[in-house]
Protein backbone atom coordinates (compact mmCIF):
# COMPACT_ATOMS: atom_id res chain seq x y z
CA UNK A 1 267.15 17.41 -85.13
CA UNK A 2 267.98 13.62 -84.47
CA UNK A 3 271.18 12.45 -85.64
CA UNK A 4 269.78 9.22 -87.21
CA UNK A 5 268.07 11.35 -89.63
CA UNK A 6 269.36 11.45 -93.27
CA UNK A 7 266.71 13.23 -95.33
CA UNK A 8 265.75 16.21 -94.46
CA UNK A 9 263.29 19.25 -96.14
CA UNK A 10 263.10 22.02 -94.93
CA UNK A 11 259.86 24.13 -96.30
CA UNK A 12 259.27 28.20 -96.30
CA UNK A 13 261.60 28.77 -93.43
CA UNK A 14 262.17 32.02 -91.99
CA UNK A 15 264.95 31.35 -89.48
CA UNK A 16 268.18 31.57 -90.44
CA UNK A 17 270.45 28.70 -89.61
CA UNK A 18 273.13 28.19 -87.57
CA UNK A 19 276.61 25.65 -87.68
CA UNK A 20 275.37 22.46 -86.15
CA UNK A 21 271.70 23.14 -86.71
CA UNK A 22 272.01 20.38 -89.57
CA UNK A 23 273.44 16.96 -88.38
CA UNK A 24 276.61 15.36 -89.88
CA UNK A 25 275.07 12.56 -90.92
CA UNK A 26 272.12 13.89 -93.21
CA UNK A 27 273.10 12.73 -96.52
CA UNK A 28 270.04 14.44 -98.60
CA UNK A 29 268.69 18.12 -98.21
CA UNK A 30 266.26 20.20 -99.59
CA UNK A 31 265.44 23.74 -99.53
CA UNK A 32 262.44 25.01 -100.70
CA UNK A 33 259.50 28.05 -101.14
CA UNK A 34 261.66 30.71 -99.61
CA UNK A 35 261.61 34.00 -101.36
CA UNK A 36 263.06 37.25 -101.37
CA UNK A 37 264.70 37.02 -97.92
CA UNK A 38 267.80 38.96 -97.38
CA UNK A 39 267.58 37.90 -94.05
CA UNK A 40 267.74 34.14 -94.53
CA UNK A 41 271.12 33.51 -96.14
CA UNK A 42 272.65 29.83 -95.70
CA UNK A 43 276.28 30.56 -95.03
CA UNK A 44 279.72 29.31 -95.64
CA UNK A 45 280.15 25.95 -93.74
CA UNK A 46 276.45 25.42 -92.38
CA UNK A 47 275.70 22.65 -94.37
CA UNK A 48 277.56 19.95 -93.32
CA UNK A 49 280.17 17.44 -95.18
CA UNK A 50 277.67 14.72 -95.14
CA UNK A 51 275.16 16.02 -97.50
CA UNK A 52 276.07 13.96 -101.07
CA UNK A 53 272.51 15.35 -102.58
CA UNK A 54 271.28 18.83 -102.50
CA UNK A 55 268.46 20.49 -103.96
CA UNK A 56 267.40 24.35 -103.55
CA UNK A 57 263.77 24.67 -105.26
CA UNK A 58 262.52 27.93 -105.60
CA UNK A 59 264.57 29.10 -102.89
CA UNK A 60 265.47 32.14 -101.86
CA UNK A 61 266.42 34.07 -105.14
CA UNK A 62 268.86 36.22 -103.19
CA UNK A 63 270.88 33.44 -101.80
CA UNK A 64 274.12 33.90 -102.78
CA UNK A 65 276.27 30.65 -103.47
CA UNK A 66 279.74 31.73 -102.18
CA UNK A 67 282.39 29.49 -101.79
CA UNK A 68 281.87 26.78 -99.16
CA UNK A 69 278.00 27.18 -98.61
CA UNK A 70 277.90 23.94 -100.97
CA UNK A 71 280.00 21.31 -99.47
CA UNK A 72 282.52 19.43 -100.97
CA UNK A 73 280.62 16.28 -100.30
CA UNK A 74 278.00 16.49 -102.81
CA UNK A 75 277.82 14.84 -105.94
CA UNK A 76 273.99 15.56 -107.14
CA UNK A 77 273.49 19.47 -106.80
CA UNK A 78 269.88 21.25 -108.45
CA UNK A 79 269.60 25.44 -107.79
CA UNK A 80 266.47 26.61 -109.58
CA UNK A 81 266.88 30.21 -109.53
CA UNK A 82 270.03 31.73 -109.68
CA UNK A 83 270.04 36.06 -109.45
CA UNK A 84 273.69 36.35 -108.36
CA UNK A 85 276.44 35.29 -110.83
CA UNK A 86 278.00 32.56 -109.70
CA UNK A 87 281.57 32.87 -109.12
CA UNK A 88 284.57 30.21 -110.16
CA UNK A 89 284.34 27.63 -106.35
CA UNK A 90 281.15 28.26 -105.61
CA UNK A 91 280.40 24.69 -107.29
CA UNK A 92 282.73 22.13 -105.64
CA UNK A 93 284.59 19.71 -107.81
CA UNK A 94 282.70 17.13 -106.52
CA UNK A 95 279.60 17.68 -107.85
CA UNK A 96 278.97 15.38 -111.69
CA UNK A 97 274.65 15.87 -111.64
CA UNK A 98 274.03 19.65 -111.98
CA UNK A 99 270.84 21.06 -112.98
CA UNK A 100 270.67 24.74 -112.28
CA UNK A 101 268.52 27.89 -113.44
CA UNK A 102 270.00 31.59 -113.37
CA UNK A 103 268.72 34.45 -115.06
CA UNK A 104 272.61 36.48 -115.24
CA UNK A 105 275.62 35.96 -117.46
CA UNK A 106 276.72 32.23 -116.99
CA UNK A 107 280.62 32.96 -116.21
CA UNK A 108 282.61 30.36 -118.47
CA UNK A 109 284.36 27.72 -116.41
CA UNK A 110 281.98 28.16 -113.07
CA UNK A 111 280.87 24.45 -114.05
CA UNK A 112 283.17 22.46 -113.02
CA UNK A 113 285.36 19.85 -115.03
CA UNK A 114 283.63 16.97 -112.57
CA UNK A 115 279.73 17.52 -113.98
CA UNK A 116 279.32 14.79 -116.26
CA UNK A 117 275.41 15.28 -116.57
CA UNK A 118 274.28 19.24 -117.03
CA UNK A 119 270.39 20.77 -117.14
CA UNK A 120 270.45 24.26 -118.08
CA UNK A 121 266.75 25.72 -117.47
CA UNK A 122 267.48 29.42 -118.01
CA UNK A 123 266.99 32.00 -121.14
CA UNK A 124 269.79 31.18 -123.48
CA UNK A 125 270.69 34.34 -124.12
CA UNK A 126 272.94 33.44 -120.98
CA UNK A 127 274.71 31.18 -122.63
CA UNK A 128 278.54 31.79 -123.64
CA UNK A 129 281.20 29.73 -125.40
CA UNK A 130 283.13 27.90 -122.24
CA UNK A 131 279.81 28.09 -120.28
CA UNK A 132 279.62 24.43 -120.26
CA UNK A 133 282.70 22.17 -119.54
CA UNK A 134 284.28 19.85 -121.97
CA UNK A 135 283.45 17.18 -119.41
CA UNK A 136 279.71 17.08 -119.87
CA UNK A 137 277.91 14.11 -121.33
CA UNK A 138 274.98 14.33 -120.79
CA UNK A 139 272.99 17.80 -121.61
CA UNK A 140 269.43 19.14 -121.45
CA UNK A 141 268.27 21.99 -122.55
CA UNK A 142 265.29 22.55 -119.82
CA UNK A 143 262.26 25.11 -119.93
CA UNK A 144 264.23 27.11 -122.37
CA UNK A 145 261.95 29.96 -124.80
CA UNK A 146 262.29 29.24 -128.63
CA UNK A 147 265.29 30.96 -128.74
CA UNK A 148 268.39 30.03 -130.97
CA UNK A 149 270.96 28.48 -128.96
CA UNK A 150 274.06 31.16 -129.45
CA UNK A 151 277.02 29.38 -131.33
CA UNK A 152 280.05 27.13 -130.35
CA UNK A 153 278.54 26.16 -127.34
CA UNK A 154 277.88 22.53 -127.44
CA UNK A 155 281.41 20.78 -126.55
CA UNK A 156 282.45 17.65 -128.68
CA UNK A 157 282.13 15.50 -125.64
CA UNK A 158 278.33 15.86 -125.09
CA UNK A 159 277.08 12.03 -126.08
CA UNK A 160 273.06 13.00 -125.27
CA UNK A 161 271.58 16.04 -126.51
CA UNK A 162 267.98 16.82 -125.08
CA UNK A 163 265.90 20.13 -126.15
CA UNK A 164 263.38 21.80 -124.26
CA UNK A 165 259.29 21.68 -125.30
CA UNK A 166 259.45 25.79 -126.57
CA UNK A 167 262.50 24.82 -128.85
CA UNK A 168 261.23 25.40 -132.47
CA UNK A 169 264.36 26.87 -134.45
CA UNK A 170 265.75 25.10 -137.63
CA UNK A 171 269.06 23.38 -136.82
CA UNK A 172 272.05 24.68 -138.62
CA UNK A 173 274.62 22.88 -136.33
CA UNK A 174 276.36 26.36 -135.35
CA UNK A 175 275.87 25.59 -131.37
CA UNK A 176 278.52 22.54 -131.68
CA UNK A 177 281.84 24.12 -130.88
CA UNK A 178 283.49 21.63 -133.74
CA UNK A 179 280.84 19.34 -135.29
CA UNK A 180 283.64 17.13 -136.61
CA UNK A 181 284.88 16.01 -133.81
CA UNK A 182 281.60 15.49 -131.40
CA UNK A 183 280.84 12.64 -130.11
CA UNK A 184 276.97 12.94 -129.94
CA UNK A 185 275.19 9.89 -130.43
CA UNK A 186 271.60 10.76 -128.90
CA UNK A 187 269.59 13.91 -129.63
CA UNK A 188 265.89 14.29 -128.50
CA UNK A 189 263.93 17.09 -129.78
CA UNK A 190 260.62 18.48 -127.92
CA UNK A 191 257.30 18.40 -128.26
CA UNK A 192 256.92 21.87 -130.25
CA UNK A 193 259.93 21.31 -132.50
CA UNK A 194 259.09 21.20 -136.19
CA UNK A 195 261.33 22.33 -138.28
CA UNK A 196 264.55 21.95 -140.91
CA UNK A 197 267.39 20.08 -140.05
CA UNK A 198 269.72 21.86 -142.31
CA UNK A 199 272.15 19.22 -144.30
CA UNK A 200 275.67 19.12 -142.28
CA UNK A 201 273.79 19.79 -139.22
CA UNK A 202 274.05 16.87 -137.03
CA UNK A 203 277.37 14.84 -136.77
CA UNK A 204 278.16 11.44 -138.26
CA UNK A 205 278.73 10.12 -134.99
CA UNK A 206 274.68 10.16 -134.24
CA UNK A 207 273.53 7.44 -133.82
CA UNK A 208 269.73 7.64 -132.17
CA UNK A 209 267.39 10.77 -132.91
CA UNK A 210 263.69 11.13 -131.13
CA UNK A 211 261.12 13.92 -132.95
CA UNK A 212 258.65 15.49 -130.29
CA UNK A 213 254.70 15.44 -130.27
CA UNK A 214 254.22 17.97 -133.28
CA UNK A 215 257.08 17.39 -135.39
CA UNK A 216 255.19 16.17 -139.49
CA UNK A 217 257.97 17.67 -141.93
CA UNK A 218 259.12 15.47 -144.95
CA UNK A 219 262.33 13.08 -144.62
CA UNK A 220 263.59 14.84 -147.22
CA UNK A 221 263.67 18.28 -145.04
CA UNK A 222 265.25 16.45 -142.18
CA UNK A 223 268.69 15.69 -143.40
CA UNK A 224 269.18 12.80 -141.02
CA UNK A 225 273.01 11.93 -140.87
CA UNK A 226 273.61 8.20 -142.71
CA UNK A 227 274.93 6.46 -139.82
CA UNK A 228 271.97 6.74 -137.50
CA UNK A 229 270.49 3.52 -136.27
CA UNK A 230 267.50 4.69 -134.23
CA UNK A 231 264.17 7.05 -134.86
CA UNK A 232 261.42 7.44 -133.29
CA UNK A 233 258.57 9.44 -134.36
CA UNK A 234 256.44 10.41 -132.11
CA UNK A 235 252.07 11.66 -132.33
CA UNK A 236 251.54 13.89 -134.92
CA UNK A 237 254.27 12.52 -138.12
CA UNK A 238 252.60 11.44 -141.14
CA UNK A 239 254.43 11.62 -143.92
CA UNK A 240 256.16 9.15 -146.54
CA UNK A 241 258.74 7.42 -145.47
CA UNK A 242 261.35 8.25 -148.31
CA UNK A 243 265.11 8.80 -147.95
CA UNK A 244 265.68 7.02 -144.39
CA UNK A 245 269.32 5.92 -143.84
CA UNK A 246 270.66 2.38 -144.77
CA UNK A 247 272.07 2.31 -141.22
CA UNK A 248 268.39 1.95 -139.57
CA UNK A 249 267.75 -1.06 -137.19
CA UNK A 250 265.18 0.35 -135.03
CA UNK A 251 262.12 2.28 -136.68
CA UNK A 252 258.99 3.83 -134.39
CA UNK A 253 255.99 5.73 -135.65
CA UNK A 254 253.49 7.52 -134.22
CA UNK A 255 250.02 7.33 -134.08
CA UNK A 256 248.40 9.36 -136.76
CA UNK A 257 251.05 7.64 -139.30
CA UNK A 258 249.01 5.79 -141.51
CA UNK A 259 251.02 5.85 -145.12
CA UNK A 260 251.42 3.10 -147.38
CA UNK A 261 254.97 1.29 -147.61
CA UNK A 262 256.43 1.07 -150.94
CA UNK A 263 258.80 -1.99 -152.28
CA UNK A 264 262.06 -1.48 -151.42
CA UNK A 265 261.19 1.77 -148.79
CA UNK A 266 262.67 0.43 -145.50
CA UNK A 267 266.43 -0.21 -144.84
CA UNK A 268 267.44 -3.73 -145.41
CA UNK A 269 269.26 -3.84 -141.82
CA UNK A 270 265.51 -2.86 -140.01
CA UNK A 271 265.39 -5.12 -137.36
CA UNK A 272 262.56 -3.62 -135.03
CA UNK A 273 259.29 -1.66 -136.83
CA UNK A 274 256.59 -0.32 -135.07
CA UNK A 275 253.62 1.49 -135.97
CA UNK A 276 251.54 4.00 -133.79
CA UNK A 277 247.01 3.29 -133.77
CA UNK A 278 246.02 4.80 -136.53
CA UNK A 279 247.95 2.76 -139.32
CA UNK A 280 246.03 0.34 -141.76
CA UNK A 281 247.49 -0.25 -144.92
CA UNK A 282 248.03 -3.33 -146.22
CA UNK A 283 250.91 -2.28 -148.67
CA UNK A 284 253.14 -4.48 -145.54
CA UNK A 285 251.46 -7.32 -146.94
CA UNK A 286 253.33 -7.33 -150.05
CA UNK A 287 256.66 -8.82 -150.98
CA UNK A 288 259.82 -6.52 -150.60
CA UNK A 289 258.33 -4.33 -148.59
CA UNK A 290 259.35 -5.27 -145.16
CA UNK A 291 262.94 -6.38 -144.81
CA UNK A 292 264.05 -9.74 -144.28
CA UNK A 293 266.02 -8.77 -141.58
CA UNK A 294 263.04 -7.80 -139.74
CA UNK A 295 262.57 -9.24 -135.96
CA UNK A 296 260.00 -7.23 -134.27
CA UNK A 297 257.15 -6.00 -135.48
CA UNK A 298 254.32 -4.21 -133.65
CA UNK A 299 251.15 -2.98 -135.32
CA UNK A 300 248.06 -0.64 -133.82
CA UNK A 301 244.42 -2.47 -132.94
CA UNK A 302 243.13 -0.52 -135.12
CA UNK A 303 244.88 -2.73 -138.33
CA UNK A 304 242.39 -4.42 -140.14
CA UNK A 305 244.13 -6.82 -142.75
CA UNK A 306 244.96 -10.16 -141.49
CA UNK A 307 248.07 -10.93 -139.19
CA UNK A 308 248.45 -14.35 -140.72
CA UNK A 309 249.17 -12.94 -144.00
CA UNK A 310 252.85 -11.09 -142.76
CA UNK A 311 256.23 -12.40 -144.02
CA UNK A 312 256.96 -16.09 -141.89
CA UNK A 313 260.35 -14.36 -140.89
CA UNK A 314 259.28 -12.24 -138.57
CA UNK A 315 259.79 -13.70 -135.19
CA UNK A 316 257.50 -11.62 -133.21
CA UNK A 317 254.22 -10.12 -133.91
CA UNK A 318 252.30 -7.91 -131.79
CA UNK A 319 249.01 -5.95 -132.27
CA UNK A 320 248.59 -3.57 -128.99
């Protein structure tokens, strides 16, 4: 292999490979479509100090990640199925983007304190309090079934919060190790997810939350925290919007939302508004229904009432 080479792939290989076979200077690698070999096992030191990005994609399920087969080097690291357990080193403390799928026990403290931004596609059943570090910020929740997420495993410092399509469970805040003290401010829920937010549920500090394709419940099952400045609904929500937080600059909905407005129904801070296709109500038309504070405001083709008739405030208009 040339030495000026930095990316390399290597695809359904049988050959096992020796120190050297990889040159020093290859700074991303990729394994991938090699199954069930026992014979092809990447070894301790034969990918070289170099590599800062490494991905193993559906690769060889009976690899086993011992210490030193993942050099120190690299800071971007993605296993997609794990069958071994991995054991505490066999991540280097380099590594801060780790997305990694294992169908065993997830040892606590194998993550290392470095990983800053974790995807976890894997049944959850695997999951364990101390699983993930207290370092992580950023957290996924990838591919996983509708299972409930086992409790007090969600550290305080996780600031993004993203759930996987299956997820459907009602959320009763158990799976944050001390909802008090987390610092979440994002949470995005799936496209299957459609169902109670339990009151208490999500933390104060929450400051953005994004519903998936299916989610329609009432506001009044949702139990969104009061200091939340963000939501986006997304396809299928079309319900009356009663009960949203004072705290609200930034409001989407979807496109089969098509309810009328009443006086007095959006926050007074709203800054941003946007509805999805299918609205056409002219209850926006009337006074003290929008908020003066009101900036943006973006309205489906399919809105029939004249444009000319909106509040003068509004600095920007947009029908798409």
């Amino acid at each position: 292999i040339k030495k000026i080479i930095k990316i390399i792939k290597i695809i359904g290989s049988n050959c096992g490979l020796e120190p050297g076979s990889i040159p020093n200077r290859v700074k991303k690698l990729t394994f991938r479509n090699q199954f069930n070999n026992n014979d092809v096992q990447i070894a301790p030191y034969i990918i070289p100090n170099s590599v800062e990005i490494l991905h193993f994609i559906s690769y060889n399920s009976t690899q086993r990640y011992d210490v030193n087969v993942i050099p120190p080097s690299v800071h971007t690291l993605l296993i997609t199925n794990i069958c071994h357990p991995l054991e505490y080193g066999s991540i280097p403390p380099s590594v801060t983007n780790l997305e990694v799928g294992f169908d065993q026990p997830h040892k606590p403290n194998v993550i290392p304190p470095s990983v800053t931004v974790l995807a976890i596609n894997t049944s959850i059943e695997y999951l364990t309090i101390d699983s993930i570090p207290n370092s992580v910020k950023h957290l996924v929740f990838d591919n996983f079934k509708n299972e409930k997420i086992p409790p007090n495993c969600i550290p305080s410092s996780v600031e993004y919060l993203e759930f996987s399509n299956s997820y459907n469970q009602p959320i009763d805040g158990s799976f944050f190790k001390d909802i008090k003290t987390s610092n979440l401010k994002t949470i995005v829920f799936g496209s299957r997810f459609n169902n109670k937010i339990l009151p208490g549920s999500l933390p104060n500090s929450l400051k953005s939350i994004t519903f998936g394709f299916h989610y329609n419940l009432k506001l009044e099952e949702t139990n969104i925290p009061k200091g939340v400045e963000h939501i986006k609904f997304n396809y299928i929500f079309n319900q009356a919007l009663k009960g949203l937080p004072d705290s609200l600059t930034k409001l989407e909905l979807g496109y089969c939302f098509d309810q009328p407005i009443l006086p007095n129904t959006l926050p007074q801070n709203l800054h941003y508004l946007e509805f999805g296709y299918s609205f056409n109500s002219d209850s926006i038309l009337f006074p003290s229904v929008l908020p003066k504070s009101l900036n943006t405001l973006i309205i489906g083709k399919n809105y029939e009432f004249p444009i000319s008739d909106l509040p003068k405030s509004i600095n920007k208009i947009i029908q798409k």
